[in-house]
Protein backbone atom coordinates (compact mmCIF):
# COMPACT_ATOMS: atom_id res chain seq x y z
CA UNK A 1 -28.48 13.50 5.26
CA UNK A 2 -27.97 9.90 6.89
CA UNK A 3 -30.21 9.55 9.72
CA UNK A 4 -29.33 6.58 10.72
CA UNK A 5 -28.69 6.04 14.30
CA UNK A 6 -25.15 6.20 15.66
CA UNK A 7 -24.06 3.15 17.58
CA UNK A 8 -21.41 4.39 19.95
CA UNK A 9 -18.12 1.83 21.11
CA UNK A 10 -15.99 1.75 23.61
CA UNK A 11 -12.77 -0.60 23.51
CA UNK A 12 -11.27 -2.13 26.94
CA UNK A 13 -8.19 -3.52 26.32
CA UNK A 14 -4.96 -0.76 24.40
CA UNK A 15 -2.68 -3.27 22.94
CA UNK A 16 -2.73 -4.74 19.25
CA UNK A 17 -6.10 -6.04 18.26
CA UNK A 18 -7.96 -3.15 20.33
CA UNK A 19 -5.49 -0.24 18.18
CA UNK A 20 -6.59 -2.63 14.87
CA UNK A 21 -10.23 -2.39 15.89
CA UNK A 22 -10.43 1.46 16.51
CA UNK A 23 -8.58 1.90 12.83
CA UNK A 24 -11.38 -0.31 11.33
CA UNK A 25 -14.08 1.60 13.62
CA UNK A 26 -13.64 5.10 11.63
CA UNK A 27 -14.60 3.31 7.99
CA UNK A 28 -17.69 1.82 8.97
CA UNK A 29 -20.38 4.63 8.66
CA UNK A 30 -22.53 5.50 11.53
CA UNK A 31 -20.29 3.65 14.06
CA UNK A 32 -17.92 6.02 16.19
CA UNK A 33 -15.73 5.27 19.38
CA UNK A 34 -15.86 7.12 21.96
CA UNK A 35 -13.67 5.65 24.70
CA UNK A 36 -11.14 3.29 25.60
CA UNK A 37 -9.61 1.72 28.89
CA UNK A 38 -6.65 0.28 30.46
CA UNK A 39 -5.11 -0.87 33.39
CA UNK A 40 -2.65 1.22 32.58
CA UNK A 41 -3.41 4.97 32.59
CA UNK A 42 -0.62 5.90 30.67
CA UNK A 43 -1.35 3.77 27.92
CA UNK A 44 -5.50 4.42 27.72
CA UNK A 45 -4.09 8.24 27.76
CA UNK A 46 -1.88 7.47 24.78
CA UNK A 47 -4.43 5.07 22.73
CA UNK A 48 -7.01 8.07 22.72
CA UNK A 49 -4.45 10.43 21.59
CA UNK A 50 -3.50 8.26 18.83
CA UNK A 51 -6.86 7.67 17.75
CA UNK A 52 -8.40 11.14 18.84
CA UNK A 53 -11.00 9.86 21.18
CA UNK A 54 -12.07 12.20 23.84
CA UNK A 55 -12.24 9.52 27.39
CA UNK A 56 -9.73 7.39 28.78
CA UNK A 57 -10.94 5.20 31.40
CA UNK A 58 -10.22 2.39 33.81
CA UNK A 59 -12.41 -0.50 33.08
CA UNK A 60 -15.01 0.20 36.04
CA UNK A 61 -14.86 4.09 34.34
CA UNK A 62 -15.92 2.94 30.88
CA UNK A 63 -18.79 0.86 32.00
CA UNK A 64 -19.96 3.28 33.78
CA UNK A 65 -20.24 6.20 30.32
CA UNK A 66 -24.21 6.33 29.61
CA UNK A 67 -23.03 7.42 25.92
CA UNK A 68 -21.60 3.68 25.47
CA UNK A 69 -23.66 1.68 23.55
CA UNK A 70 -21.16 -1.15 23.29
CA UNK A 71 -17.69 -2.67 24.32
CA UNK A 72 -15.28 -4.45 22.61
CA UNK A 73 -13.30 -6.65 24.87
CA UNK A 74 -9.62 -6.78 23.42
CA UNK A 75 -7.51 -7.49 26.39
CA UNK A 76 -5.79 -10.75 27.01
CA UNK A 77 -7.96 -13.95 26.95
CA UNK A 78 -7.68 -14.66 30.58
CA UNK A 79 -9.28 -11.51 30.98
CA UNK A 80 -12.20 -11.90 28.92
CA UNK A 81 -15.02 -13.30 31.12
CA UNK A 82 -14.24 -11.30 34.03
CA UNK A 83 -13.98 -8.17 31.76
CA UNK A 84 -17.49 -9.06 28.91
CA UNK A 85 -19.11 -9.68 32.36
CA UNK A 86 -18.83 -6.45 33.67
CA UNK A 87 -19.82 -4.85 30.82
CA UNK A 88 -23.20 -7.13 30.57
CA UNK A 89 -23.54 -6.19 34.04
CA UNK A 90 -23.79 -2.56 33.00
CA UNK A 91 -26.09 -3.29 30.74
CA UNK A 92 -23.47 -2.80 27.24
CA UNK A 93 -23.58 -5.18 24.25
CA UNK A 94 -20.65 -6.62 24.32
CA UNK A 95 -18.36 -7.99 21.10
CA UNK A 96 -15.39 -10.13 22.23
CA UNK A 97 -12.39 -10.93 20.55
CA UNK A 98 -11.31 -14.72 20.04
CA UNK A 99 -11.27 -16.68 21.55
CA UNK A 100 -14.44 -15.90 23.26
CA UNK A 101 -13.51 -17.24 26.82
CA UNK A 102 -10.74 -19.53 28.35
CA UNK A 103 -13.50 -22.63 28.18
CA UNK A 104 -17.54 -23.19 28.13
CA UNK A 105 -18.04 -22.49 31.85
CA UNK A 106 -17.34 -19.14 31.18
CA UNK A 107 -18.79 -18.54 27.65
CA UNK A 108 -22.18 -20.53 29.58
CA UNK A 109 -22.54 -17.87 31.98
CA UNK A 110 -21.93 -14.89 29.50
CA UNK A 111 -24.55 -16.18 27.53
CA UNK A 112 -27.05 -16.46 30.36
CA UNK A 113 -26.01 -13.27 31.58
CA UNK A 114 -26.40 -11.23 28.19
CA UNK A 115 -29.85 -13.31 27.21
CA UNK A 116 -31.72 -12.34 30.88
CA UNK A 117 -30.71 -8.61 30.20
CA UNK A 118 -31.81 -8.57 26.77
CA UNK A 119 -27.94 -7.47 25.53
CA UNK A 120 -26.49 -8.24 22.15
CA UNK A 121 -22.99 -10.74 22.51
CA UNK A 122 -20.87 -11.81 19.79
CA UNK A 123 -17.39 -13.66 19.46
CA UNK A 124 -15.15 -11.17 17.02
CA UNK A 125 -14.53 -14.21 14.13
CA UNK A 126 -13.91 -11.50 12.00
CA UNK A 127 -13.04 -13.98 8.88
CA UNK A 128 -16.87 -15.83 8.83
CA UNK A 129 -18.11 -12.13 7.64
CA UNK A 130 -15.36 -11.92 4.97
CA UNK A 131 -16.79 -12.37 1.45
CA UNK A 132 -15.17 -14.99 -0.02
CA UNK A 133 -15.05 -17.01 2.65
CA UNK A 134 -19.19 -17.01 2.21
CA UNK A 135 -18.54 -17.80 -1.34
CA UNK A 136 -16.99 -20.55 -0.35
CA UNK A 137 -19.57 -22.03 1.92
CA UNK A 138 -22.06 -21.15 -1.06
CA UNK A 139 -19.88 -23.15 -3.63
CA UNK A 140 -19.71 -26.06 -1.13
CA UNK A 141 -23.62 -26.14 0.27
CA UNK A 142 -24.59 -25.80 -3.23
CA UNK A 143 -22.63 -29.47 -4.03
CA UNK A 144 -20.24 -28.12 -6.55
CA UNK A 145 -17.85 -30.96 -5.56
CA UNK A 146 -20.48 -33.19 -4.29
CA UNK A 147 -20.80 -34.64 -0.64
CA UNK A 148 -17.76 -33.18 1.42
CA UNK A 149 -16.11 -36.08 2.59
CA UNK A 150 -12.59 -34.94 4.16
CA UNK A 151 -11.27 -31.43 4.92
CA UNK A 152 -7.23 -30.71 5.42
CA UNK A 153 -5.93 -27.49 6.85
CA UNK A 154 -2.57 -25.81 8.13
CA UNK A 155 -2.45 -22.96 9.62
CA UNK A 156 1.19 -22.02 11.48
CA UNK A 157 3.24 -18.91 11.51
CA UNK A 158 6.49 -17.66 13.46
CA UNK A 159 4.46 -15.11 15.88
CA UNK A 160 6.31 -11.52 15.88
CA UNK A 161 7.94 -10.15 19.64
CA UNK A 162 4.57 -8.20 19.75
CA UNK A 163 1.99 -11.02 19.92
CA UNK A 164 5.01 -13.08 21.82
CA UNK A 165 3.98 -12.61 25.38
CA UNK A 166 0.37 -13.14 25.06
CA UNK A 167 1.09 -16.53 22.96
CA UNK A 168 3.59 -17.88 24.98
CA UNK A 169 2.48 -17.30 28.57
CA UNK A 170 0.07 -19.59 30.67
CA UNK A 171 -0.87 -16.69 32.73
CA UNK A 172 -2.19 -14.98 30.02
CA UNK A 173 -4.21 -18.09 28.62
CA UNK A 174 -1.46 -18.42 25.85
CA UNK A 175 -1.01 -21.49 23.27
CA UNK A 176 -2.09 -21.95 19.72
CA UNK A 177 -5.43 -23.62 20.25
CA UNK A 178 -6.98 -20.40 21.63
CA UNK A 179 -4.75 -18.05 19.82
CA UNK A 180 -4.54 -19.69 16.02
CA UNK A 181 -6.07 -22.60 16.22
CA UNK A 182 -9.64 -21.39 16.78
CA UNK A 183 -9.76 -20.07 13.48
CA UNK A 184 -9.31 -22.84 11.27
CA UNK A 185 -11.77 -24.93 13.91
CA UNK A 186 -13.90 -22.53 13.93
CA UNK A 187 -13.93 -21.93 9.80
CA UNK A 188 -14.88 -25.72 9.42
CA UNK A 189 -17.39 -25.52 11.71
CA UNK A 190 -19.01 -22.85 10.24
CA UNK A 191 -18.39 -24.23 6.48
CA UNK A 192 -20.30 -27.55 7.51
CA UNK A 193 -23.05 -26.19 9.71
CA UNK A 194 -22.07 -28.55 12.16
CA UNK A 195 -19.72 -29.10 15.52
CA UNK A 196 -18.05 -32.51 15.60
CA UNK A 197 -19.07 -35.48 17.72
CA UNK A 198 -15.70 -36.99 17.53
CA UNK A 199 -12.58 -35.26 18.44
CA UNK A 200 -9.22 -36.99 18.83
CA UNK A 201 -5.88 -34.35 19.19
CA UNK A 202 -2.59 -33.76 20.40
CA UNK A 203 -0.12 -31.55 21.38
CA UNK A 204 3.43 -30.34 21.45
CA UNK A 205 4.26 -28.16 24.50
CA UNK A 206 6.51 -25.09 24.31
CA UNK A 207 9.51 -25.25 27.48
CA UNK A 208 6.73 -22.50 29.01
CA UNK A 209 4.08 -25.00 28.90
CA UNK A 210 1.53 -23.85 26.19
CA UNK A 211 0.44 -25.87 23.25
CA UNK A 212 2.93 -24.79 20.33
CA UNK A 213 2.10 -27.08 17.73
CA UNK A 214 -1.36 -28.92 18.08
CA UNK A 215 -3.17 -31.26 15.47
CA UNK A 216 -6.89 -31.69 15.71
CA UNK A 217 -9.09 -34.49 14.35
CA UNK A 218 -12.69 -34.00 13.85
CA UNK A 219 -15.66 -36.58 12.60
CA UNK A 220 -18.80 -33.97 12.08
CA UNK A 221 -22.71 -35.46 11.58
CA UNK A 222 -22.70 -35.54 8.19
CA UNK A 223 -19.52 -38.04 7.99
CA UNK A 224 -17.20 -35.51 7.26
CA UNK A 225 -13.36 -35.88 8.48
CA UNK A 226 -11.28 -32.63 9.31
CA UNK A 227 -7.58 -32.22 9.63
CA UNK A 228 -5.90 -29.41 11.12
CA UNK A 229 -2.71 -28.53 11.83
CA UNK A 230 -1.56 -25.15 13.63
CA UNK A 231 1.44 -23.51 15.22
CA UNK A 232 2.87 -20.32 16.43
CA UNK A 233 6.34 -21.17 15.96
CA UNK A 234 6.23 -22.92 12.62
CA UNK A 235 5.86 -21.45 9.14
CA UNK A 236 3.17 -23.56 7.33
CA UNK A 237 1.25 -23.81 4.11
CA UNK A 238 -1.46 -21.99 5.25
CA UNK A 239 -4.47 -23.49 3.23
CA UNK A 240 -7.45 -25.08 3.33
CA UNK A 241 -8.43 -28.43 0.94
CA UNK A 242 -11.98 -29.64 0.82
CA UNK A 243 -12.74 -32.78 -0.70
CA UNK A 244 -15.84 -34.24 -1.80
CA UNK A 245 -17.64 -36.70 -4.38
CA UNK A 246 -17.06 -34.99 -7.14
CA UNK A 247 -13.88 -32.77 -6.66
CA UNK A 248 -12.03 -30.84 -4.79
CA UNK A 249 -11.78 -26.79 -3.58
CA UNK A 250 -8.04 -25.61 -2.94
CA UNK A 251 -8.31 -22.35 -1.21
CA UNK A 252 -4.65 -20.82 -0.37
CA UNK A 253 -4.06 -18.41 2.11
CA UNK A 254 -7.40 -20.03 3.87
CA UNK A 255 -8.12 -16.83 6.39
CA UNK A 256 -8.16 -14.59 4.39
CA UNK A 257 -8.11 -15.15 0.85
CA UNK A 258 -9.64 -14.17 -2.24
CA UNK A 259 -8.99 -17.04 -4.78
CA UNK A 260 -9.58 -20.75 -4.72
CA UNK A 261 -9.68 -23.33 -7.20
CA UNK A 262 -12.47 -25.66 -7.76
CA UNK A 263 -11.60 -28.91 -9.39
CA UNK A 264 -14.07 -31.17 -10.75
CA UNK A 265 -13.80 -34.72 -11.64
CA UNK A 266 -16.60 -37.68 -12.17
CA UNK A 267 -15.44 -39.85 -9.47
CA UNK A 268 -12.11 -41.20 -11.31
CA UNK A 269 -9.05 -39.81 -11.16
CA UNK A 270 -8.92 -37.44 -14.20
CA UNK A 271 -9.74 -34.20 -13.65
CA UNK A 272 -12.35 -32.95 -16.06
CA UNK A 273 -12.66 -29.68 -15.20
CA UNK A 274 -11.19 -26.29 -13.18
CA UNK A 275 -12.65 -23.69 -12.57
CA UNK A 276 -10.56 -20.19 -10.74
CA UNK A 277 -12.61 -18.31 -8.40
CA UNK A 278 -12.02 -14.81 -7.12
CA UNK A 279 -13.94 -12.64 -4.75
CA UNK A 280 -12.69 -9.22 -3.33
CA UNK A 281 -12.48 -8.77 -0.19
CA UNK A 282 -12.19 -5.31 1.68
CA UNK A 283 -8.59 -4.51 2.61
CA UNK A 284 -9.60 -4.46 6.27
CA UNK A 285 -11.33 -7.28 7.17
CA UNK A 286 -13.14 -6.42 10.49
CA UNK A 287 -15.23 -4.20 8.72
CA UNK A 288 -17.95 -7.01 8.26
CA UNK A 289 -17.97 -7.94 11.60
CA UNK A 290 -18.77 -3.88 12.86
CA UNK A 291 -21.33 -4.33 9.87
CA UNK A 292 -22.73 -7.57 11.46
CA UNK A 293 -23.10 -6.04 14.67
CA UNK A 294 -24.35 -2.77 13.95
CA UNK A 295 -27.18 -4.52 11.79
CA UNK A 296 -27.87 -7.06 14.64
CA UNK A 297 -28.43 -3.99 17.12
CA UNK A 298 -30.04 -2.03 15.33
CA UNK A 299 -32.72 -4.58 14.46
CA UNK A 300 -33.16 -5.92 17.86
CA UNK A 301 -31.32 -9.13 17.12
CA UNK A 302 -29.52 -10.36 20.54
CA UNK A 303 -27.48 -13.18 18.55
CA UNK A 304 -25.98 -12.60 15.38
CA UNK A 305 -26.89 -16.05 13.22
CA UNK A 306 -23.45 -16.40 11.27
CA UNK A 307 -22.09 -16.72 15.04
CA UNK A 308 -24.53 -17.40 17.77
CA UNK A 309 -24.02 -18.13 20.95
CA UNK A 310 -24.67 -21.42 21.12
CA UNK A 311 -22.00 -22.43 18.52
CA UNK A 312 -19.71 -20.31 19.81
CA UNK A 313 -20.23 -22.67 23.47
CA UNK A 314 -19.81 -25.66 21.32
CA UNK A 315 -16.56 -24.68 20.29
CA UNK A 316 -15.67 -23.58 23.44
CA UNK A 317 -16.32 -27.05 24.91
CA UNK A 318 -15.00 -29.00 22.08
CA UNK A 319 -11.20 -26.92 22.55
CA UNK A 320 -11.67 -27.64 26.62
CA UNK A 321 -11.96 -31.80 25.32
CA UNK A 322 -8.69 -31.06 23.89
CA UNK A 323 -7.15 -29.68 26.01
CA UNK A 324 -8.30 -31.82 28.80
CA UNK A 325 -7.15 -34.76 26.08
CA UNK A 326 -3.77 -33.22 27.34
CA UNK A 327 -3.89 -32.75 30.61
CA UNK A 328 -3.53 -28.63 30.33
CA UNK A 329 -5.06 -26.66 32.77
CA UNK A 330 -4.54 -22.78 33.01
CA UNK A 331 -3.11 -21.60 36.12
CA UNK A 332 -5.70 -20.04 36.88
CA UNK A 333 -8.47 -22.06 36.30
């Protein structure tokens, strides 16, 4: 018989990702949801039917269950300070989905809040946890291409009528950078060890006013150059080119990917050597993360290290230089 202790979610937040994350919920062992919430009673009612959970709340409801260990904050990303807060105010651990807040401010005073009350807090970068993207970081930290000088990535898709809305509307903190474009940012970060110290960007606004195609430029510590472009209303390559002394690492289908190529050469231009690398990774994806935060809770951990909180900020303040580069301000803000 397991004995291993239970760790008990509830999800605010019924649309897309929340539905995804209650699917991935029931394959992790010893991690069970319990509860959901939404503005909208109709649709809580008809999320925990769909996913037989028991309560359907309102958000001050579901904070307010002593059986919830932990929330995941799904709802729209202007929503997600106000929302993580008042779950770290009721004293939950509290996993939210990217992007982690609208800008630093508000990821500053998450973390404050969650490290006086001793609570666990995580941004949901569900692709750092994925297993070939740590092969990856392996292959490069390990100087299988040498010194990685330059990194080039594009990342763009047409977005579907159901993520539409949310993308494409300032009220609900919509645009690429927070959307789409924190991925790839945040997968170079993460690759390198490092946040940049130079950032130079731009921007193509949709007729709504959101960033709909935005290029990023970053110089990191070590030296290293990074290229990325994104877009919601583009089709791109989608992959991810690393570059460094002694080769180069094309990995296709960058987010979520199982193969790249390593290609070696001894600093000429011939190509001595290629090597094909595969690593599975588990049809659905967010099952490392629920992993990564069970394991933190469980063991007392308050920051999980493949995303603490401090990096998470960084990137946070880095996007708000950006956008700021721009001249965008939320409506709200």
């Amino acid at each position: 018989m397991n004995d291993r202790k239970v760790l008990r979610w509830g999800i605010m937040g019924a649309g897309n990702i929340g539905n995804r994350m209650a699917g991935s919920l029931t394959a992790v062992p010893n991690n069970k949801l319990i509860a959901v919430a939404s503005k909208s009673a109709v649709k809580a009612k008809e999320f925990a039917d769909r996913h037989n959970v028991k309560n359907f709340y309102n958000y001050h409801e579901i904070v307010n269950d002593p059986d919830i260990d932990i929330i995941y904050v799904a709802t729209t990303h202007n929503f997600h300070f106000e929302n993580a807060k008042l779950a770290l105010e009721h004293g939950k651990h509290v996993l939210i989905e990217k992007a982690f807040t609208v800008n630093a401010r508000e990821a500053r005073v998450l973390a404050n809040i969650a490290r006086e009350n001793k609570l666990f807090l995580m941004e949901a970068i569900w692709t750092r946890f994925l297993p070939s993207i740590n092969l990856l970081k392996s292959k490069l930290l390990n100087g299988e291409i040498g010194i990685v000088k330059q990194i080039n990535i594009s990342y763009g898709k047409f977005v579907g009528p159901d993520y539409e809305k949310r993308l494409k509307d300032p009220a609900l903190a919509g645009g690429v950078t927070l959307d789409m474009g924190i991925y790839p940012i945040s997968m170079v970060c993460y690759l390198l060890g490092e946040i940049p110290i130079n950032i130079k960007s731009m921007t193509r606004f949709s007729d709504l006013g959101v960033d709909e195609i935005s290029n990023y430029m970053f110089r990191f510590p070590s030296g290293c150059l990074a290229i990325i472009c994104t877009s919601y209303n583009l089709e791109m390559k989608n992959e991810a080119v690393f570059y460094g002394s002694k080769g180069f690492i094309e990995f296709p289908q960058f987010q979520k990917g199982e193969r790249f190529v390593i290609n070696i050469h001894d600093g000429t231009n011939d190509i001595k050597d290629t090597i094909e690398v595969f690593e599975k990774n588990h049809i659905d994806g967010f099952i490392y993360q629920i992993e990564e935060v069970y394991n933190c809770i469980m063991n007392g951990k308050l920051e999980s290290d493949t995303i603490p909180l401090n990096e998470t900020i960084g990137i946070m303040d880095l996007m708000d230089k950006m956008r700021a580069e721009w001249g965008f301000v939320y409506p709200f803000e």
